[in-house]
Every structure is written in structure tokens, then in C-alpha cells.
Protein backbone atom coordinates (compact mmCIF):
# COMPACT_ATOMS: atom_id res chain seq x y z
CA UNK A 1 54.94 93.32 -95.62
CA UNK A 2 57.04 91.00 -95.12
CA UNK A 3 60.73 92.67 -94.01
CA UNK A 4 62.21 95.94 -92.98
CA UNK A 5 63.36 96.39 -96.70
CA UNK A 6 59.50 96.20 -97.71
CA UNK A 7 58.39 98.27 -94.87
CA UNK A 8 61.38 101.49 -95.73
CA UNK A 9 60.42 101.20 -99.73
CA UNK A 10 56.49 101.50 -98.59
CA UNK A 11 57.42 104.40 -96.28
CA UNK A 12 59.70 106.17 -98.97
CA UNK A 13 57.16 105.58 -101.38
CA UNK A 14 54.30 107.21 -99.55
CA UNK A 15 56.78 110.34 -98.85
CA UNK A 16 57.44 110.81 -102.74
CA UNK A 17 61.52 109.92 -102.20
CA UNK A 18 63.53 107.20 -103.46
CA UNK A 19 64.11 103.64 -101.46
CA UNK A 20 67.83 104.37 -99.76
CA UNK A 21 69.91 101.38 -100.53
CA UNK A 22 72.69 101.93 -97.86
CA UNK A 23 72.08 103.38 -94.34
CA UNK A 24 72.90 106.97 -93.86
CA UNK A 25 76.52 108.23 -92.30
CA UNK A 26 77.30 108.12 -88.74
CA UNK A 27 77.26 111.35 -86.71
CA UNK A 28 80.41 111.78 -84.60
CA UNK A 29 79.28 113.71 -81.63
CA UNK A 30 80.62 113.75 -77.66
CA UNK A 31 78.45 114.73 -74.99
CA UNK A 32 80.18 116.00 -71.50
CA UNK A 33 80.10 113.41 -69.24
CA UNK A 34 79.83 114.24 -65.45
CA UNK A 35 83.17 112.90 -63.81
CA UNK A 36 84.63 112.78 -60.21
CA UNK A 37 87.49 114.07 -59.53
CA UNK A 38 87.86 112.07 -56.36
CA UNK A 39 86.60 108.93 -56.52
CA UNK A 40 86.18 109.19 -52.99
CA UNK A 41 83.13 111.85 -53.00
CA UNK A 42 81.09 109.43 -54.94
CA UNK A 43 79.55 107.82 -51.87
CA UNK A 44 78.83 111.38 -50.22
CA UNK A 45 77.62 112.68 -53.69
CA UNK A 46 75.16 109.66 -54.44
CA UNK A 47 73.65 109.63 -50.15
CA UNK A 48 73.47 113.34 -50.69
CA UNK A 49 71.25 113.20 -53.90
CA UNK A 50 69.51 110.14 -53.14
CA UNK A 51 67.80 112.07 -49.87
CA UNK A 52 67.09 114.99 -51.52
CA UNK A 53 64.49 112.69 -53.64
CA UNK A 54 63.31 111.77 -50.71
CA UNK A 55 65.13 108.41 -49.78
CA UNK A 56 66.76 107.39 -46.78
CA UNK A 57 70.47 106.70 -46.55
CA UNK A 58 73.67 106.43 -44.31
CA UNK A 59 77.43 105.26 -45.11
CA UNK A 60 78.46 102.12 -42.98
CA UNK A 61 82.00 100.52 -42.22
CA UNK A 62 80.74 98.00 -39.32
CA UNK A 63 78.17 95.37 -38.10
CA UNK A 64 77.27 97.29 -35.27
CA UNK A 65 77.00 100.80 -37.30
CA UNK A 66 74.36 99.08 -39.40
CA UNK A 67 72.50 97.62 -36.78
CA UNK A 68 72.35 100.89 -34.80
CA UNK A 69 70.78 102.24 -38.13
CA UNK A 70 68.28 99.56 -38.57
CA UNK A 71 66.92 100.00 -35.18
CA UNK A 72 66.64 103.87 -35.98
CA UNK A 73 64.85 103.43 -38.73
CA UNK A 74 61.92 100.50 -38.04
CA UNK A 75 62.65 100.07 -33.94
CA UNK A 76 60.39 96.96 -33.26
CA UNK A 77 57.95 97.33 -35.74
CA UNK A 78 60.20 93.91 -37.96
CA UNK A 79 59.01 91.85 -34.84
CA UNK A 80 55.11 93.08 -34.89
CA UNK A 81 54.95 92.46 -38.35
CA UNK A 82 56.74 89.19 -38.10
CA UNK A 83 53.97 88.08 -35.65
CA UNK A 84 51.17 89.07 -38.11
CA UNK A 85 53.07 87.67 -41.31
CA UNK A 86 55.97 85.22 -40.59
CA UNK A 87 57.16 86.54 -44.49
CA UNK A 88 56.84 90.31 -44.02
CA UNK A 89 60.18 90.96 -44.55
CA UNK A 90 61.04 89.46 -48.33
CA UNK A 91 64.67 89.35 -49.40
CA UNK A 92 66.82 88.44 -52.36
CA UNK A 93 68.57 85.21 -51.85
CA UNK A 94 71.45 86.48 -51.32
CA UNK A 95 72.58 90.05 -49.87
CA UNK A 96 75.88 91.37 -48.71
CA UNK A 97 77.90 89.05 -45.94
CA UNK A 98 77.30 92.85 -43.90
CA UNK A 99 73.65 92.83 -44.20
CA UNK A 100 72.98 89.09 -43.34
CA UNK A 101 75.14 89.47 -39.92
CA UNK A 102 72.63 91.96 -39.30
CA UNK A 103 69.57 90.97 -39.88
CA UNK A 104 71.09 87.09 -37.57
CA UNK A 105 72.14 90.10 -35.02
CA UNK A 106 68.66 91.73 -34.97
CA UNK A 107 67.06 88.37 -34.72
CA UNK A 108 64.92 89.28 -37.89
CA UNK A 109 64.11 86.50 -40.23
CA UNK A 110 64.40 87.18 -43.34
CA UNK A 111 61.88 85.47 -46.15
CA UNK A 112 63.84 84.70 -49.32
CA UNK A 113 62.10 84.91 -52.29
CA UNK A 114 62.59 82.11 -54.84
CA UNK A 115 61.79 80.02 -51.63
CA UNK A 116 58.94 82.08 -50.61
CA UNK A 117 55.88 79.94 -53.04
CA UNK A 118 57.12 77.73 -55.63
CA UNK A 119 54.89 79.02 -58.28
CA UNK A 120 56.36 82.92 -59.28
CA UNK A 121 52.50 83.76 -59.42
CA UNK A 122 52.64 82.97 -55.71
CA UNK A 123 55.54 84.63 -54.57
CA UNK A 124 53.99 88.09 -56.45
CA UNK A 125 51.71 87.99 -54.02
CA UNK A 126 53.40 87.20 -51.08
CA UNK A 127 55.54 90.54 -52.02
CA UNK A 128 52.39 92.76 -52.43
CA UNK A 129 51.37 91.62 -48.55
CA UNK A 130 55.42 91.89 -47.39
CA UNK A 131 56.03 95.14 -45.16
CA UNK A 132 59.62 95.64 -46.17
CA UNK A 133 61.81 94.03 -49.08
CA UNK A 134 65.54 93.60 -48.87
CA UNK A 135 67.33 93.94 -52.15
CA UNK A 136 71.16 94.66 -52.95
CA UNK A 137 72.38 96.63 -55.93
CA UNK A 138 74.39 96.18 -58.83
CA UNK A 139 75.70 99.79 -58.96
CA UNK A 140 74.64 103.55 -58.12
CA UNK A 141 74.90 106.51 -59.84
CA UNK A 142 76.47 109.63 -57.68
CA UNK A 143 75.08 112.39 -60.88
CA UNK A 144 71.36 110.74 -59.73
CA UNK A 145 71.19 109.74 -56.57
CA UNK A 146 70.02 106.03 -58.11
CA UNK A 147 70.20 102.73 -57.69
CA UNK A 148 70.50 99.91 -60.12
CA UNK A 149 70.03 96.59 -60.53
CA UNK A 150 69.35 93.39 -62.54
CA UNK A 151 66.44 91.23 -62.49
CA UNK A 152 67.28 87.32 -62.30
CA UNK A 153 64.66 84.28 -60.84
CA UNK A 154 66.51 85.03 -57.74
CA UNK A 155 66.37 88.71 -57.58
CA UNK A 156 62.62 89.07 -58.56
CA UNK A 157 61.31 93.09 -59.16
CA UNK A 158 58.75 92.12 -57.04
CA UNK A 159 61.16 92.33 -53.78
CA UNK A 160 61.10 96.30 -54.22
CA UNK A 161 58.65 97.36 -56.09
CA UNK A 162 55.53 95.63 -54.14
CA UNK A 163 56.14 96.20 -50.66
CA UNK A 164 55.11 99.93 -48.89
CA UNK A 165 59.39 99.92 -47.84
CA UNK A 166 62.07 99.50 -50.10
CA UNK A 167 65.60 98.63 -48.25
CA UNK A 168 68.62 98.22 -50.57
CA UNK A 169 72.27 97.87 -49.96
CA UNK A 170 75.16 98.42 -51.74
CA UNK A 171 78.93 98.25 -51.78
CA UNK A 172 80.86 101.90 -52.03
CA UNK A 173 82.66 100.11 -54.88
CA UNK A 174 79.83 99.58 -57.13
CA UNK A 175 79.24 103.71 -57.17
CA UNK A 176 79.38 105.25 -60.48
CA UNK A 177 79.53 108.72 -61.43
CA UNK A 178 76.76 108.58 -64.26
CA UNK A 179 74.65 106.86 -65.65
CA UNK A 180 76.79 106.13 -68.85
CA UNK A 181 79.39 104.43 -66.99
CA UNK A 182 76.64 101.76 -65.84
CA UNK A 183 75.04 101.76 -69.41
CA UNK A 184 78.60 100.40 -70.34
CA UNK A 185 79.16 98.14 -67.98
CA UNK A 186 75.75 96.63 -69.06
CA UNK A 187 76.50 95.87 -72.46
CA UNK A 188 79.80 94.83 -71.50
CA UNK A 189 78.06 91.75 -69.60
CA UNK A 190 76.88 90.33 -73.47
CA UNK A 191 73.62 88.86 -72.74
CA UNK A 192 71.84 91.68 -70.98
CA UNK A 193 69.22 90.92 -67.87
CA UNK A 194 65.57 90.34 -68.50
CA UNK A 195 65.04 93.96 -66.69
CA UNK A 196 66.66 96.39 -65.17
CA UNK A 197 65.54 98.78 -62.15
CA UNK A 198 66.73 102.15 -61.84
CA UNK A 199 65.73 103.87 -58.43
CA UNK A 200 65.79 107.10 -57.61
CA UNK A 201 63.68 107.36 -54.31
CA UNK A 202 60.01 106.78 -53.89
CA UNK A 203 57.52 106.14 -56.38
CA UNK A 204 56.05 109.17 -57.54
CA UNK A 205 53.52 110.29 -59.93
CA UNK A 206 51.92 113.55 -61.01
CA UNK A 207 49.89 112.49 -63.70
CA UNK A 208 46.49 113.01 -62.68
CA UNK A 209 45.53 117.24 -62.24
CA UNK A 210 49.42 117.57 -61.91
CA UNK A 211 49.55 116.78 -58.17
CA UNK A 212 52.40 114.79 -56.69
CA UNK A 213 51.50 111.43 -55.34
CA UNK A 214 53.54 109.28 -53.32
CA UNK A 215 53.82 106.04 -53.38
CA UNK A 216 51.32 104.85 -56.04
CA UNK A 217 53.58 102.65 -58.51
CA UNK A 218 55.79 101.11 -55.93
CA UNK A 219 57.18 101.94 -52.26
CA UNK A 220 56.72 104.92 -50.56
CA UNK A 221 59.42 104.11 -48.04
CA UNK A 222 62.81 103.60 -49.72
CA UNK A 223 66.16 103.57 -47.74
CA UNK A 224 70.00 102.98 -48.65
CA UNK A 225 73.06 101.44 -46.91
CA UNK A 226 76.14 101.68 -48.64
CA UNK A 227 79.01 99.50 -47.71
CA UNK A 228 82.39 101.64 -46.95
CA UNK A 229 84.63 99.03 -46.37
């Protein structure tokens, strides 16, 4: 079988019909799509879902609000694992000017990832033995409480998916209200990423005797900042 034409005449063929020889009519169909009225609610709408998965979250307009947070949620425990693993917190390259004032503020050095290991192999590894990775986020959807965001060599999965603790960050302005609006915004880009991640609190699984596991397929920790500015 050498093309799709070969493969449909085989398949019509074994059902008793006739090969089609032009593709069937469209189906013109609208679904409702969930909209904001305000604009404004979307940050409120996507903190509020996103904890009741079970994620972390707080809306920031300052340095100092965002540090205060920080220190809430880890106190020292950056600079205990810092003295065990000098890369225990793995970053993205590059994060929001508002989260890299922080983390100079804290004092907490930050391991980036592509320089992490030179080999990818490497720096998969160095994630899986990280305690927390540092990510940003191309947009969030308010409907889901998620997060999105594309895979490059800079921004390797392996930042939040690996670690036990997930921390992402993400500018008010990149909110959504669902998740066509992002779907959109994808294809609008042309050539699409090599992956994209969408978030929506802790890895969880209930596969096995239908009991809820935390945890297993990626972090079990997972915490949002978004950027009101």
C-alpha cells in the first residue's frame, strides 16, 4: 500500500462501498465558547481554579510582594538544598525581569538549563535530582485553571515535569479565557513548537484500582505567580 488513495479504496472495498473520489462536505457547526465579560476577572478566575486542582497561586504587582511569597512558601529550605546540590533549583534561561530580581534578592542561585550539562541526556538528569524548577508560561487559561507553554532547547519539559516542585510564572496579560483562544494563537505562530505543556495542577493518576495518586507522572508540588503589572 503504497498511498492514502490505496489505503481508502482497500478500506471501501473490504466494507462492500464504492472508493469516494472527492472528500465529503464540511459541517458548519459553532460551539459556545466561554467568554469574560471583564477582562479583568481573568486573573482571579484562572488563581481561583488553578487551587481548587490543588496548585498554589497568588497575584503580584511588586518585587517585594513576590519575595514575601517565596519565603512563605519554601522559607530556607532553597539554601539547604543548595548546600546538598549547588543545581537544585533548575530554571529556564530566561524568566520574567520580576522573577529574576527575586530570586538576586533572595540570594538563590538559580541553575539554567541549557547550561546545566552540555549533552541534553545530561541535563535530564540533572532535572530528575533538582528540588524545584522555575519555568514561565506562554499563556493561561481562566475556564481551566491551566498553564501553557512551548517547548524550545532553552525551555526543556524537563524543568517541570522532573522535579518533586513545579514553580511557574506568568504575566496577567498572557491570561486567556479558554482554551480555544490559545489553540488559535498557536496556529497563528506557523511553525508550531516541538511540544506543548498544558498544566493544570499536580500530576495525578487514578489508573491503578481507581485510587488517586499524587504526584506519580510529574510534580507533586506545583505553584503560580502571575504578574499584575
Amino acid at each position: 500500500m503504497t498511498n492514502a488513495n490505496d489505503f481508502i479504496s482497500q478500506l471501501a472495498s473490504k466494507l462492500g462501498r464504492s472508493t469516494p473520489t472527492v472528500p465529503p462536505p464540511l459541517i458548519d457547526f459553532h460551539v459556545p465558547q466561554y467568554r469574560l465579560s471583564n477582562p479583568g476577572e481573568r486573573s482571579t478566575i484562572f488563581l481561583h481554579n488553578w487551587q481548587e486542582l490543588g496548585g498554589k497561586g497568588v497575584i503580584v504587582k511588586t518585587e517585594d510582594q513576590t519575595v514575601s511569597c517565596l519565603k512563605e512558601w519554601f522559607g530556607d529550605l532553597p539554601l539547604s538544598w543548595i548546600k546538598d546540590n549547588p543545581q537544585a533549583i533548575l530554571a529556564w534561561d530566561s524568566l520574567p525581569t520580576l522573577a529574576e530580581t527575586a530570586f538576586s534578592t533572595l540570594n538563590w542561585p538559580l541553575a539554567r538549563y541549557t547550561m546545566a550539562a552540555p549533552d541534553p541526556r545530561e541535563r535530564y538528569s540533572i532535572a530528575a535530582q533538582a528540588e524545584l524548577g522555575i519555568t514561565g508560561a506562554d499563556w493561561g487559561i481562566a475556564l481551566s485553571g491551566t498553564i501553557v507553554t512551548n517547548s524550545s532547547a532553552q525551555r526543556g519539559r524537563a524543568v517541570s515535569l522532573l522535579p518533586p516542585r513545579h514553580l511557574a510564572f506568568i504575566e496577567a496579560s498572557k491570561l486567556r479565557d479558554n482554551l480555544s483562544e490559545v489553540l488559535e494563537e498557536v496556529s497563528a505562530l506557523g511553525s508550531p513548537p516541538s511540544a506543548i505543556e498544558m498544566i493544570s495542577g499536580p500530576s495525578r493518576t487514578s489508573d491503578i484500582e481507581m485510587d488517586l495518586s499524587i504526584g506519580v507522572h510529574g510534580p507533586i508540588e506545583v505553584y503560580v505567580i502571575v504578574i499584575d503589572t
